[in-house]
N, C-alpha and C. Protein backbone atom coordinates (compact mmCIF):
# COMPACT_ATOMS: atom_id res chain seq x y z
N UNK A 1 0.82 -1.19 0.00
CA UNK A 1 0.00 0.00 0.00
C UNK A 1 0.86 1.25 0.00
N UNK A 2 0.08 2.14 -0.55
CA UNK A 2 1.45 3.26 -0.59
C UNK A 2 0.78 4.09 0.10
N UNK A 3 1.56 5.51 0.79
CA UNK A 3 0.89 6.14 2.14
C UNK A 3 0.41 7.29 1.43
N UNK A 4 -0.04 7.34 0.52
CA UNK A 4 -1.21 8.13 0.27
C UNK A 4 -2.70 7.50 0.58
N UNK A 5 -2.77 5.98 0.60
CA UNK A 5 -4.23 5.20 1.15
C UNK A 5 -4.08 5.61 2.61
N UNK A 6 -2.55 5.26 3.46
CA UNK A 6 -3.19 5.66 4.78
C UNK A 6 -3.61 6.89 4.89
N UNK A 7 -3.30 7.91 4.42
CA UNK A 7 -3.45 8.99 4.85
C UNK A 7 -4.92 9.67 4.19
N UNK A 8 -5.84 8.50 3.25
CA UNK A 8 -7.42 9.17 2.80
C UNK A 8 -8.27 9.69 3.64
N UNK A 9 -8.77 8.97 5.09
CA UNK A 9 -9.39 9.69 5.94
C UNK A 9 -9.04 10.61 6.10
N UNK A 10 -7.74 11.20 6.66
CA UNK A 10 -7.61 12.87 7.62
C UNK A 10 -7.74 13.49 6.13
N UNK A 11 -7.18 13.27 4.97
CA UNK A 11 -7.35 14.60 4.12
C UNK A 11 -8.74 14.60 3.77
N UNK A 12 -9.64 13.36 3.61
CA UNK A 12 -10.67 13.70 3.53
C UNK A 12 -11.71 14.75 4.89
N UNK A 13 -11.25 14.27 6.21
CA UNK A 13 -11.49 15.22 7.29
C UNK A 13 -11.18 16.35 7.02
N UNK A 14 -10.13 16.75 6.55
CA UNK A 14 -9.29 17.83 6.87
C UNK A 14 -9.65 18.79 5.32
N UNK A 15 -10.84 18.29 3.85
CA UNK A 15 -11.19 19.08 2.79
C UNK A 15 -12.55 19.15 3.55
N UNK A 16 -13.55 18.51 4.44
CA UNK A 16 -14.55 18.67 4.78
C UNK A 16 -14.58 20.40 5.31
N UNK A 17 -13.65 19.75 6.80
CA UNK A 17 -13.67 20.76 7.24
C UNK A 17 -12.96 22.13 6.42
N UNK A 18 -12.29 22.01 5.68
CA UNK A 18 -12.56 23.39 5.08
C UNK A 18 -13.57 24.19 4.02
N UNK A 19 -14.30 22.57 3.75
CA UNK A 19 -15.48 23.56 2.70
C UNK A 19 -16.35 23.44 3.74
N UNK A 20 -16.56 23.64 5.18
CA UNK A 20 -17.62 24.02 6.15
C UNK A 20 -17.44 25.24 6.49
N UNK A 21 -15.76 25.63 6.69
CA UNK A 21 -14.99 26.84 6.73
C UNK A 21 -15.73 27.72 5.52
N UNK A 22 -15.74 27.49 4.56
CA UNK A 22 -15.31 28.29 3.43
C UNK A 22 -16.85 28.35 3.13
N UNK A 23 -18.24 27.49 3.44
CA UNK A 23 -19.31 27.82 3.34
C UNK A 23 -19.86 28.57 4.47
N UNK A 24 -19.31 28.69 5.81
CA UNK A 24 -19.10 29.88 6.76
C UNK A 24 -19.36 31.08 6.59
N UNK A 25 -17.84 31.13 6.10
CA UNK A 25 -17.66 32.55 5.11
C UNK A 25 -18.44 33.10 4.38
N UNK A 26 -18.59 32.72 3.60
CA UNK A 26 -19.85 32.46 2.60
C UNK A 26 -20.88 33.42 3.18
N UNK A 27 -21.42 32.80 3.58
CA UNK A 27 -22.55 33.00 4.34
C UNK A 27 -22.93 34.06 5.51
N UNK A 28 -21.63 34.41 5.81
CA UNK A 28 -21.35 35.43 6.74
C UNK A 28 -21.08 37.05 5.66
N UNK A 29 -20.68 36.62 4.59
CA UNK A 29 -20.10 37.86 3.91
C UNK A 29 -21.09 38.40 3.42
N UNK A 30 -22.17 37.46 2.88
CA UNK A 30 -23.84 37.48 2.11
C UNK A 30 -24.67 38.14 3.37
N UNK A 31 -24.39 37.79 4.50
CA UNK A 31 -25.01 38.68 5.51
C UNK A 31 -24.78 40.33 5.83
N UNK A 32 -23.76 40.24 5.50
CA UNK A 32 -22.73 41.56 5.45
C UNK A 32 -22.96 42.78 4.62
N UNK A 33 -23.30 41.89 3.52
CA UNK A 33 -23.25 42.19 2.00
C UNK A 33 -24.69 43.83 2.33
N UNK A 34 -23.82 44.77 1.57
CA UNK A 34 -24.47 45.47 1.47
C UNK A 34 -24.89 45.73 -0.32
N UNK A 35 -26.35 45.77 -0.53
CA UNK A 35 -27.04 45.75 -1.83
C UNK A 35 -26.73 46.95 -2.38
N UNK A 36 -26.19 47.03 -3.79
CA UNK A 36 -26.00 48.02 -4.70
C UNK A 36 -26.42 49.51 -4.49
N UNK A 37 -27.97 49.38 -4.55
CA UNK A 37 -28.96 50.12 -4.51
C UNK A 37 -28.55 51.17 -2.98
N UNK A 38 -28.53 50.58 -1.99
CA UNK A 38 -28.37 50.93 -0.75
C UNK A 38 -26.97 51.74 -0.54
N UNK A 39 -26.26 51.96 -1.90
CA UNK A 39 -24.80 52.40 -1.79
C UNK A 39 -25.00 53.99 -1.86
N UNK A 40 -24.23 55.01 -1.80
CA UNK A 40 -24.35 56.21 -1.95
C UNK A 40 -22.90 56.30 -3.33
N UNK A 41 -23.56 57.20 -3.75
CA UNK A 41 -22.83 57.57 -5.17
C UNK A 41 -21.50 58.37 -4.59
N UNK A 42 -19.89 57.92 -5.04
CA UNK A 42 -19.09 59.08 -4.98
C UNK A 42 -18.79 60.22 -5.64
N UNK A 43 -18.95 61.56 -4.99
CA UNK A 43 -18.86 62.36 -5.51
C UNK A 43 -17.80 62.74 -5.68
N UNK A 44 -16.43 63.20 -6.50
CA UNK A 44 -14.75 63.94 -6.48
C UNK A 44 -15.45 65.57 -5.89
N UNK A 45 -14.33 65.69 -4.57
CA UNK A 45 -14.26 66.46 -3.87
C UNK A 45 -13.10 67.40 -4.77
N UNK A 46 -13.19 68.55 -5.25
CA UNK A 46 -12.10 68.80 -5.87
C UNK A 46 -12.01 70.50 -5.73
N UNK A 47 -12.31 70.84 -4.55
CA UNK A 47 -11.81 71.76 -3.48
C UNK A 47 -9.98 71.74 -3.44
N UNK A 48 -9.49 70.56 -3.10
CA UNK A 48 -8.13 70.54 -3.19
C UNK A 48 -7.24 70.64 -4.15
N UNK A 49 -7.73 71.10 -5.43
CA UNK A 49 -7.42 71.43 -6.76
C UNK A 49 -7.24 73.01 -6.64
N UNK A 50 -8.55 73.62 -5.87
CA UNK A 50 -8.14 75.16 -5.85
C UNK A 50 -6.94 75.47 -4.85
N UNK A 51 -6.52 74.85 -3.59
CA UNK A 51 -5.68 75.26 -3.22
C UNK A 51 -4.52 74.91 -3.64
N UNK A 52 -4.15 74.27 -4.79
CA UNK A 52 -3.02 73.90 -5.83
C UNK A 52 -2.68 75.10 -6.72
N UNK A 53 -3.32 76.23 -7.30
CA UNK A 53 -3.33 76.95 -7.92
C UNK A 53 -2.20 77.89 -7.62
């Protein structure tokens, strides 16, 4: 047997747990997530152009 068979369980443990991690995230960022609409437009402040003059 070559030790990539012993070692199938933990990496299989060890990709679980990171796509539980990574659907976490996920899910936390989508909570976060602020919608387009709800954004405020930037305006260029360009006041600091006249004191360049």
């Amino acid at each position: 047997m070559s030790s990539q068979d012993d070692n199938a369980p933990e990496d299989n443990r060890e990709a679980a747990e990171r796509e539980a991690a990574k659907q976490r995230l996920l899910a936390q960022a989508e909570a976060e997530r602020v919608p387009v609409d709800d954004t405020t437009r930037a305006v260029p402040d360009r006041r600091w152009r006249r004191d360049q003059r």
